[in-house]
Every structure is written in structure tokens, then in C-alpha cells.
N, C-alpha and C. Protein backbone atom coordinates (compact mmCIF):
# COMPACT_ATOMS: atom_id res chain seq x y z
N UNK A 1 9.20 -38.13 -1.16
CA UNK A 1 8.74 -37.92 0.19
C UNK A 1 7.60 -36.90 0.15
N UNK A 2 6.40 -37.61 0.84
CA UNK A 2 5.00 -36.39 0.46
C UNK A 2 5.35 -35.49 1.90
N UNK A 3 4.81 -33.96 1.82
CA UNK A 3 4.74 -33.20 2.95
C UNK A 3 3.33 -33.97 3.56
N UNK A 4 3.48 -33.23 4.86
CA UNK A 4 2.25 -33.42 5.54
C UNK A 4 1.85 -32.38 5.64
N UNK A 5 -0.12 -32.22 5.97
CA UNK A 5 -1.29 -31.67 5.18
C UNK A 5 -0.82 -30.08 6.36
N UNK A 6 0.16 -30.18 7.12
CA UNK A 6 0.26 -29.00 7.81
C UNK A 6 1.10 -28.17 7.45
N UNK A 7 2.57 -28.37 6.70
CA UNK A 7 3.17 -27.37 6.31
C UNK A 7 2.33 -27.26 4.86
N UNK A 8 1.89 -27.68 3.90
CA UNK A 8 1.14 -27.67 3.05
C UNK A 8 0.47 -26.59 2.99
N UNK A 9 -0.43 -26.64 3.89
CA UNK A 9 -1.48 -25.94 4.39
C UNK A 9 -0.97 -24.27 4.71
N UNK A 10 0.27 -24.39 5.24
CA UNK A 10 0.97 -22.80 5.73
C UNK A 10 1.27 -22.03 4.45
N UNK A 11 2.15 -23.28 3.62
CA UNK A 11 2.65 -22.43 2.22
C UNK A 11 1.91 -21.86 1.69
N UNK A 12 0.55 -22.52 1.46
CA UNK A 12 -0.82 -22.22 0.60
C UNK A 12 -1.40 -21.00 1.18
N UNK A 13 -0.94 -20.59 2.78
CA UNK A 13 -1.97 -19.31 3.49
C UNK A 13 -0.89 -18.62 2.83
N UNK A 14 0.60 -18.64 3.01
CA UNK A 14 1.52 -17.49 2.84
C UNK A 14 1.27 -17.26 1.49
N UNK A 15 1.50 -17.94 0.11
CA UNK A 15 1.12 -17.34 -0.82
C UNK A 15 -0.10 -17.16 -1.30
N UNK A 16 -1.18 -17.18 -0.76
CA UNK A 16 -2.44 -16.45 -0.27
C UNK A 16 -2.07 -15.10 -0.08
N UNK A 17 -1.44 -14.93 0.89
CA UNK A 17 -1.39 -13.35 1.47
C UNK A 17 -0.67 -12.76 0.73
N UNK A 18 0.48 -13.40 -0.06
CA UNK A 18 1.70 -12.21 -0.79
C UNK A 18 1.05 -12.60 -2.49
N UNK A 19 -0.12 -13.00 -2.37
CA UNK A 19 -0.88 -12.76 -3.71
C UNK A 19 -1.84 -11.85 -3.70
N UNK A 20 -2.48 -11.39 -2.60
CA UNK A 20 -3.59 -10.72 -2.47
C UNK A 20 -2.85 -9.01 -2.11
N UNK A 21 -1.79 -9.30 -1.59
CA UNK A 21 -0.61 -8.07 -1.24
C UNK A 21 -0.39 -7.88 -2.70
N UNK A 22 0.05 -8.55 -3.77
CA UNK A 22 0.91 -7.86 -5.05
C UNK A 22 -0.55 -7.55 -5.92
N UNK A 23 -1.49 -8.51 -5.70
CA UNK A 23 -2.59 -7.65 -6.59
C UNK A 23 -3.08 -6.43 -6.01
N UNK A 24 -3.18 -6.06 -4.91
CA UNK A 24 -3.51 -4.74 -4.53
C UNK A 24 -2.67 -3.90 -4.89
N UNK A 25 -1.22 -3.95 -4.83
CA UNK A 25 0.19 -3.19 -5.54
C UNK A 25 -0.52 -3.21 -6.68
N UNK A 26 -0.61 -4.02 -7.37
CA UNK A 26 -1.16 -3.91 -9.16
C UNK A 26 -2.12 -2.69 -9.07
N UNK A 27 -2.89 -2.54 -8.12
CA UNK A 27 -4.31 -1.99 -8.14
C UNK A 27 -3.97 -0.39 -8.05
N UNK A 28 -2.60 -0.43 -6.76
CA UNK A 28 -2.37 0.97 -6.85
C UNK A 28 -1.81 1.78 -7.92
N UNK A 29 -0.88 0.71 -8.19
CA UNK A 29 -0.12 1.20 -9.83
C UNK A 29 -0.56 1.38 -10.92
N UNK A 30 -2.11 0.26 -10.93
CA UNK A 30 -2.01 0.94 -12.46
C UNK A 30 -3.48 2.24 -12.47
N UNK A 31 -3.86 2.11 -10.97
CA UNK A 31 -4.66 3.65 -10.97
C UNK A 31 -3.53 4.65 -10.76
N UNK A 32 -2.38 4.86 -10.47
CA UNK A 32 -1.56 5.94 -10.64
C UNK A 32 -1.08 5.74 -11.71
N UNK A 33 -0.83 5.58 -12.95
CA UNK A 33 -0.16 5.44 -14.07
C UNK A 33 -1.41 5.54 -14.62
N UNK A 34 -2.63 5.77 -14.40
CA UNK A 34 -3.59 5.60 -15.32
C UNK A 34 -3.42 7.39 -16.09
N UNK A 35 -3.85 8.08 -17.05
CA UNK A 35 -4.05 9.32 -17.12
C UNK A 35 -5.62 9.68 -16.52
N UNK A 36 -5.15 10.75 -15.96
CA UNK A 36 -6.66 11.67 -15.49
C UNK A 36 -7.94 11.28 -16.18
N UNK A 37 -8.20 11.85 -17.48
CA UNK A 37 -9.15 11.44 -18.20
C UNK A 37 -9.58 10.43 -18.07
N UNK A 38 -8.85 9.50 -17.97
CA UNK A 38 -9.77 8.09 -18.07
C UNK A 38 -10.33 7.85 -16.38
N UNK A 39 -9.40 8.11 -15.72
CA UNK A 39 -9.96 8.53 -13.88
C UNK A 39 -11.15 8.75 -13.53
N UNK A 40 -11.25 10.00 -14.12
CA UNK A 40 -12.62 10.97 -14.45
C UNK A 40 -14.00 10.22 -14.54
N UNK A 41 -13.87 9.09 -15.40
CA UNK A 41 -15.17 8.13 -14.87
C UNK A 41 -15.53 7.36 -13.84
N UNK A 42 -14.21 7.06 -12.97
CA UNK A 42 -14.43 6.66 -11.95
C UNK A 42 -14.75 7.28 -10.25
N UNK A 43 -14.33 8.31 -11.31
CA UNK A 43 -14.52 9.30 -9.90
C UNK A 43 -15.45 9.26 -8.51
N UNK A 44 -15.70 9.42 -7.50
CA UNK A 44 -16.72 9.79 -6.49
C UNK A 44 -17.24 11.00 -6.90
N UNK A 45 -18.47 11.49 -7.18
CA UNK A 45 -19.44 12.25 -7.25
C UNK A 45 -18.68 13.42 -6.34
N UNK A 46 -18.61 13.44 -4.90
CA UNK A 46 -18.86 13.82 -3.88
C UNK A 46 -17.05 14.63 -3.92
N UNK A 47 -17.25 15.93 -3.37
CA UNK A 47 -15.55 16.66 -3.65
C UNK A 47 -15.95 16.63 -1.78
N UNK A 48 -14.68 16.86 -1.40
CA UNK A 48 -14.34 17.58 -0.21
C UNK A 48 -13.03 18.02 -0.04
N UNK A 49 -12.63 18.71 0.79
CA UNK A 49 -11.04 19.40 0.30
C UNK A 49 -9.73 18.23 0.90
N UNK A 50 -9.25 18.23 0.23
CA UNK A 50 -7.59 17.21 0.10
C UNK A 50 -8.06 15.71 0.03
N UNK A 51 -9.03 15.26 -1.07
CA UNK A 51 -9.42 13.80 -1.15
C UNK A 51 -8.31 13.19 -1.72
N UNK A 52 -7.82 13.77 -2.18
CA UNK A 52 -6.78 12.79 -3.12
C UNK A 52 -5.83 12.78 -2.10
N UNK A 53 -5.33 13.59 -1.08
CA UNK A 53 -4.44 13.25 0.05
C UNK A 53 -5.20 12.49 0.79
N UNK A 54 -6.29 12.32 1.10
CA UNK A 54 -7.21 10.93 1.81
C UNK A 54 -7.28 9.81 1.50
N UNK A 55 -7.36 9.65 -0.26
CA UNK A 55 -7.02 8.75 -0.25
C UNK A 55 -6.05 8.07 -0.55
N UNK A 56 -4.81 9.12 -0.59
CA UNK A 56 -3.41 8.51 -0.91
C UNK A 56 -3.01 7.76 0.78
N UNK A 57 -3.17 8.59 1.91
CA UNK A 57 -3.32 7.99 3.08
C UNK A 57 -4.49 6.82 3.17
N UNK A 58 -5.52 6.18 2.90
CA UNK A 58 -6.28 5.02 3.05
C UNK A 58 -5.41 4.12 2.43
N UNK A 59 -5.42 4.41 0.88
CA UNK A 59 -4.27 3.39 0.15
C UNK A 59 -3.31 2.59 0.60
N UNK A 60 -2.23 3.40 1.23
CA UNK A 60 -1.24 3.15 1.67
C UNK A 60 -0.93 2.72 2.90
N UNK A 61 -2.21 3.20 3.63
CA UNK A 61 -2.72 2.76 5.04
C UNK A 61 -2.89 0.94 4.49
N UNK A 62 -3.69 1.13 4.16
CA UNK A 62 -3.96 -0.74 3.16
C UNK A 62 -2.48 -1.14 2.94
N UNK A 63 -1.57 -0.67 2.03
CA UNK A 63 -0.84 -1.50 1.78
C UNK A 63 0.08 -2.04 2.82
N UNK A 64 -0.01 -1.11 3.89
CA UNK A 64 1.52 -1.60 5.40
C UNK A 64 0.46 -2.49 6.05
N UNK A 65 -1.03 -2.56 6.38
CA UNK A 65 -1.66 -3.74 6.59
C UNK A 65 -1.29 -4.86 5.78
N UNK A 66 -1.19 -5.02 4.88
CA UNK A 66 -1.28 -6.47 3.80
C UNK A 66 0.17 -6.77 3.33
N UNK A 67 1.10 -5.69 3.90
CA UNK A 67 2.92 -6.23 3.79
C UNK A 67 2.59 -6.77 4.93
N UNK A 68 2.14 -6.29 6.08
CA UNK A 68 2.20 -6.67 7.58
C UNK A 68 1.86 -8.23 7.82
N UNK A 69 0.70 -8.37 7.00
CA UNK A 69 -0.10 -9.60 6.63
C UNK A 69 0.81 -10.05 5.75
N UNK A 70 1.50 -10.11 4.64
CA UNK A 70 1.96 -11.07 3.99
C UNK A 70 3.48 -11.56 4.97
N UNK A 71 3.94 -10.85 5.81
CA UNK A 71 5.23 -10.85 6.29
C UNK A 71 4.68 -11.82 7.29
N UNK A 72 3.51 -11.68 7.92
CA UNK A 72 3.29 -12.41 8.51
C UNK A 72 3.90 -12.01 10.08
N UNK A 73 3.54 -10.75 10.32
CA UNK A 73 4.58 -10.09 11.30
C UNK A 73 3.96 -10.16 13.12
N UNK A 74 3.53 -10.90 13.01
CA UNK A 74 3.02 -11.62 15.06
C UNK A 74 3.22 -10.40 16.04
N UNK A 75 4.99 -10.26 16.01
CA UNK A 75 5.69 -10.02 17.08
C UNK A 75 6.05 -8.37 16.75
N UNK A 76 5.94 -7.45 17.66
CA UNK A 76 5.94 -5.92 17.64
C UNK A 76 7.28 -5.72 17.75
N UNK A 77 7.87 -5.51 16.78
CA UNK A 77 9.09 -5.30 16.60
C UNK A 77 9.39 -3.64 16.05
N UNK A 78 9.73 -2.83 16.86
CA UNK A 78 9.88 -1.47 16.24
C UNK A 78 10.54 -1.32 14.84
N UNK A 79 11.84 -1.97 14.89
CA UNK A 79 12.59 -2.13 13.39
C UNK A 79 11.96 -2.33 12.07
N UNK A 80 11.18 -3.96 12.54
CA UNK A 80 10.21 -3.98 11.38
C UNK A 80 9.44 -3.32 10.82
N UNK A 81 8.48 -2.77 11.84
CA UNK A 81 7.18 -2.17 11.41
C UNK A 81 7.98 -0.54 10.79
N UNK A 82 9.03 -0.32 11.28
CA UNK A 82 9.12 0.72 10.46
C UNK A 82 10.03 0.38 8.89
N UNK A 83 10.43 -0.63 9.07
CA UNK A 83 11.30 -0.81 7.44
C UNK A 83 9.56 -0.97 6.62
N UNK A 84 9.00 -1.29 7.28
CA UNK A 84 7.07 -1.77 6.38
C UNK A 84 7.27 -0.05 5.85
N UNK A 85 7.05 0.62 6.64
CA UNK A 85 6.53 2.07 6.80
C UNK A 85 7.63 2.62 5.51
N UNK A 86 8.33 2.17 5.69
CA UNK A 86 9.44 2.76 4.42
C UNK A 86 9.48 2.54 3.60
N UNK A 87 9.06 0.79 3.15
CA UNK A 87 9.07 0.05 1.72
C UNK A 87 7.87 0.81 1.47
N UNK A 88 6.74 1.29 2.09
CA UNK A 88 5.69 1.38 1.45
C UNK A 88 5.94 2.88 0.78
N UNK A 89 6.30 3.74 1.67
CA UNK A 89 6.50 5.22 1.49
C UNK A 89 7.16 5.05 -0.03
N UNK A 90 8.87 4.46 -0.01
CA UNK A 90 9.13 4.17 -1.07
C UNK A 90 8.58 4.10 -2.42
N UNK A 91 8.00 3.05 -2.11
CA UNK A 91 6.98 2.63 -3.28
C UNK A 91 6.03 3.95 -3.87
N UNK A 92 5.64 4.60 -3.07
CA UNK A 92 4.61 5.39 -3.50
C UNK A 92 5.38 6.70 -4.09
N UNK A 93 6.87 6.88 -3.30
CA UNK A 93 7.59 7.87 -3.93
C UNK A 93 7.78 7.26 -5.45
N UNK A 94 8.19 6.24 -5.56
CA UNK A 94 8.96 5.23 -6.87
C UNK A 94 7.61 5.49 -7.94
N UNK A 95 6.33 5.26 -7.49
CA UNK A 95 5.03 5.85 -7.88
C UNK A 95 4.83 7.20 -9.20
N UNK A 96 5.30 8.11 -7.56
CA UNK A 96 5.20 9.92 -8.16
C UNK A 96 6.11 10.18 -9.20
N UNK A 97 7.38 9.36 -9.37
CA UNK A 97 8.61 10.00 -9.93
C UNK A 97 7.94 9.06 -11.18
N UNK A 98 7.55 7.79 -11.49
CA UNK A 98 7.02 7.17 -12.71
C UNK A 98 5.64 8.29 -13.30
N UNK A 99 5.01 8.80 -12.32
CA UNK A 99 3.85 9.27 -13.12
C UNK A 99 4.48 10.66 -14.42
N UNK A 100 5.64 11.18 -13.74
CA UNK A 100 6.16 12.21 -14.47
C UNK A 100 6.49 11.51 -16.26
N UNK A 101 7.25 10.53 -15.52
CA UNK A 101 7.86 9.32 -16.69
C UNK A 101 7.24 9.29 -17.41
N UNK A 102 5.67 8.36 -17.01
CA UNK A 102 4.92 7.60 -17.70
C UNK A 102 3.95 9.00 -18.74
N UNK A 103 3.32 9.66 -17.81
CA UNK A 103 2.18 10.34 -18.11
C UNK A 103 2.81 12.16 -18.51
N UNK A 104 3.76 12.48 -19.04
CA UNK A 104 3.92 13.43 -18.68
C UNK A 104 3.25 14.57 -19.34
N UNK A 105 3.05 15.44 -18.69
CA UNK A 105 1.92 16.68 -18.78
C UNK A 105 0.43 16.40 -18.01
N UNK A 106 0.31 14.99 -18.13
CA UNK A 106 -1.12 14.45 -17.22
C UNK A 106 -1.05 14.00 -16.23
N UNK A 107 0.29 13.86 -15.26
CA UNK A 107 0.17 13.56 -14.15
C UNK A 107 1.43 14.25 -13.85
N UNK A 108 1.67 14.72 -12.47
CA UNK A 108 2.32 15.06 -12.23
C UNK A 108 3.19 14.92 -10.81
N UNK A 109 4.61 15.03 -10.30
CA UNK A 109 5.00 14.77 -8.97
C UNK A 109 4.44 15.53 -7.83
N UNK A 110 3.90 15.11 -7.06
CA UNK A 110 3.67 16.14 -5.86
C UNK A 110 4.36 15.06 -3.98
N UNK A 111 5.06 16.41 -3.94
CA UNK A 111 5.31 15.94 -2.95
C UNK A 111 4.53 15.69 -1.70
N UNK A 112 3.50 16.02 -1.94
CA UNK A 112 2.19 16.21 -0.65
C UNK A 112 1.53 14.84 -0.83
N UNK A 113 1.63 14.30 -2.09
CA UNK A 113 1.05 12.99 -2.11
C UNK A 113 1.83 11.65 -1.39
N UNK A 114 3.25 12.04 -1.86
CA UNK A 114 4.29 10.86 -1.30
C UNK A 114 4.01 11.26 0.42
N UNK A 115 4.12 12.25 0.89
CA UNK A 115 3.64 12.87 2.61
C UNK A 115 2.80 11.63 3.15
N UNK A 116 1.37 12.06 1.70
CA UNK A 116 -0.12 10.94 2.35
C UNK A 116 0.04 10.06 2.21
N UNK A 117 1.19 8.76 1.23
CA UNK A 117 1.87 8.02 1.09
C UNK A 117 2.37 7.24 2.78
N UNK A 118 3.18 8.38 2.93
CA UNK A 118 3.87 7.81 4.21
C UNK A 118 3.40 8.05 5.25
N UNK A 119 2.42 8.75 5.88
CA UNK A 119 1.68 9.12 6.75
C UNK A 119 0.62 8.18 6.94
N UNK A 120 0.26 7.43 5.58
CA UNK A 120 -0.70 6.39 6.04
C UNK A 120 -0.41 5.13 6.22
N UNK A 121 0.51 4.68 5.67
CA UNK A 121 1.53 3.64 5.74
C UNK A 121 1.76 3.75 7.17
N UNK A 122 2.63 4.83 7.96
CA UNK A 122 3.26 4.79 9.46
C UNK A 122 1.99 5.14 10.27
N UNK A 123 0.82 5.64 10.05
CA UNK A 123 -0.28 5.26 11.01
C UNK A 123 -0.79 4.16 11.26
N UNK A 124 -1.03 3.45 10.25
CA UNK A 124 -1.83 1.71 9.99
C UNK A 124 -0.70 1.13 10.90
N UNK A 125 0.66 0.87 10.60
CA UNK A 125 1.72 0.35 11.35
C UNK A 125 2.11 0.84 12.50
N UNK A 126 1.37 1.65 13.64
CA UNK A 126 1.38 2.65 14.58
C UNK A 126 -0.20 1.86 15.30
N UNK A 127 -1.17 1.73 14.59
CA UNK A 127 -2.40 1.42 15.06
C UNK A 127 -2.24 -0.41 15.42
N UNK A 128 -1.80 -1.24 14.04
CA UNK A 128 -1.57 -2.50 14.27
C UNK A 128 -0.49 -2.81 15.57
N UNK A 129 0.69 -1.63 15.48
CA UNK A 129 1.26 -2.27 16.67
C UNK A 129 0.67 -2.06 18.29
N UNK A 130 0.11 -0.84 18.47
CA UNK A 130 -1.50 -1.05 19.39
C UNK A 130 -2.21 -1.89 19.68
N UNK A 131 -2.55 -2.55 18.72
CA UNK A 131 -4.07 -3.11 18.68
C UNK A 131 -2.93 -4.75 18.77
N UNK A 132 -1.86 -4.81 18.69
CA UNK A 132 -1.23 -6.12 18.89
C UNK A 132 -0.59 -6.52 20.29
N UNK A 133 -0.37 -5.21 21.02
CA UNK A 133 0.03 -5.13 22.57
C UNK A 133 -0.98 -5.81 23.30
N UNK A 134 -2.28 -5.00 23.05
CA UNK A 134 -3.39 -5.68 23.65
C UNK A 134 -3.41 -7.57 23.98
């Protein structure tokens, strides 16, 4: 029995989205597991004070967009959007406690990072459910 070209078509967007969601996970993980040194070339030129808490909040801001997007989440559901806000926080804690693991002496736990972790995660999911009332 062949599907028709419409559920076809859905499967192909959904794993679209929870492919473009786990390669960005890839993206965060293996720049946090990376050691410093090798970082160091990629760096931005440009310092300003708490970048690395900026961009641990952009990051993670990204990732509760693109769970949001792979979940496929329509409907403003307080419950949801905050279990998003948690898997992500999670993750980024699950993150800090590997960098000790992985890298140790070159990276280290900070709890101010898992903070920008979850702070950007529960803003993005704070702004989307806004911008979805509308």
C-alpha cells in the first residue's frame, strides 16, 4: 500500500527539523568539549565583558527555538514550553559536568554558564510564546 504525497511530505518536514535540531546539538557539543587552545583560533577579535555568558545565552536561546521547531509545538502550552526550557538547561548542565570529564584542567564547570544556559533557553521560549498569542 503506497502513502499519499501528503503524509509523505510531513514525515520528510519532521525529520528535516529533528535533523537540523541534532546537528546544531552536535555543534554545541563538540565546541564545548573542544579544549581552549584549539578555540583560540576561532575566536571573535572583539572582547566585551561576560561574552561567553552571551553567548552561552544565544546558543541555547537557538536550541529551545529548534526543540520548539522540531516538536513542532503550534499550541502555547505553559507545561511544554517549560519541560523545552529544562531539557535544554539540562543539556547544557550534562555539558559543564562532561567538560570537567572530558577536558580536565582545560575546561572547567562554571555554574554561571549553566545560569546563561537556562536563561536563554527560558527567554527564546518566553518570546516564542508571545510572538504565538499574537
Amino acid at each position: 500500500m503506497m502513502m499519499s504525497a501528503g503524509p509523505m511530505r510531513g514525515l520528510c518536514v519532521a525529520t528535516f527539523r529533528w535533523m537540523v535540531t541534532a546537528a546544531y546539538t552536535a555543534v554545541i557539543t563538540t565546541i564545548s568539549l573542544t579544549p581552549n587552545r584549539s578555540l583560540r583560533r576561532f575566536m571573535v577579535s572583539w572582547e566585551f565583558p561576560n561574552r561567553d555568558k552571551c553567548l552561552h545565552f544565544l546558543m541555547y536561546g537557538v536550541l529551545a527555538v529548534l526543540l520548539t521547531w522540531a516538536l513542532q509545538l503550534h499550541a502555547v502550552k505553559s507545561r511544554t514550553r517549560l519541560l523545552v526550557a529544562i531539557s535544554c538547561a539540562a543539556y547544557g548542565l550534562a555539558v559543564e559536568i562532561l567538560q570537567v570529564l572530558v577536558l580536565p584542567g582545560d575546561r572547567m564547570f562554571s555554574a554561571w554558564d549553566a545560569v546563561a544556559n537556562l536563561a536563554g533557553a527560558a527567554c527564546a521560549i518566553v518570546a516564542l510564546g508571545a510572538i504565538r498569542r499574537d
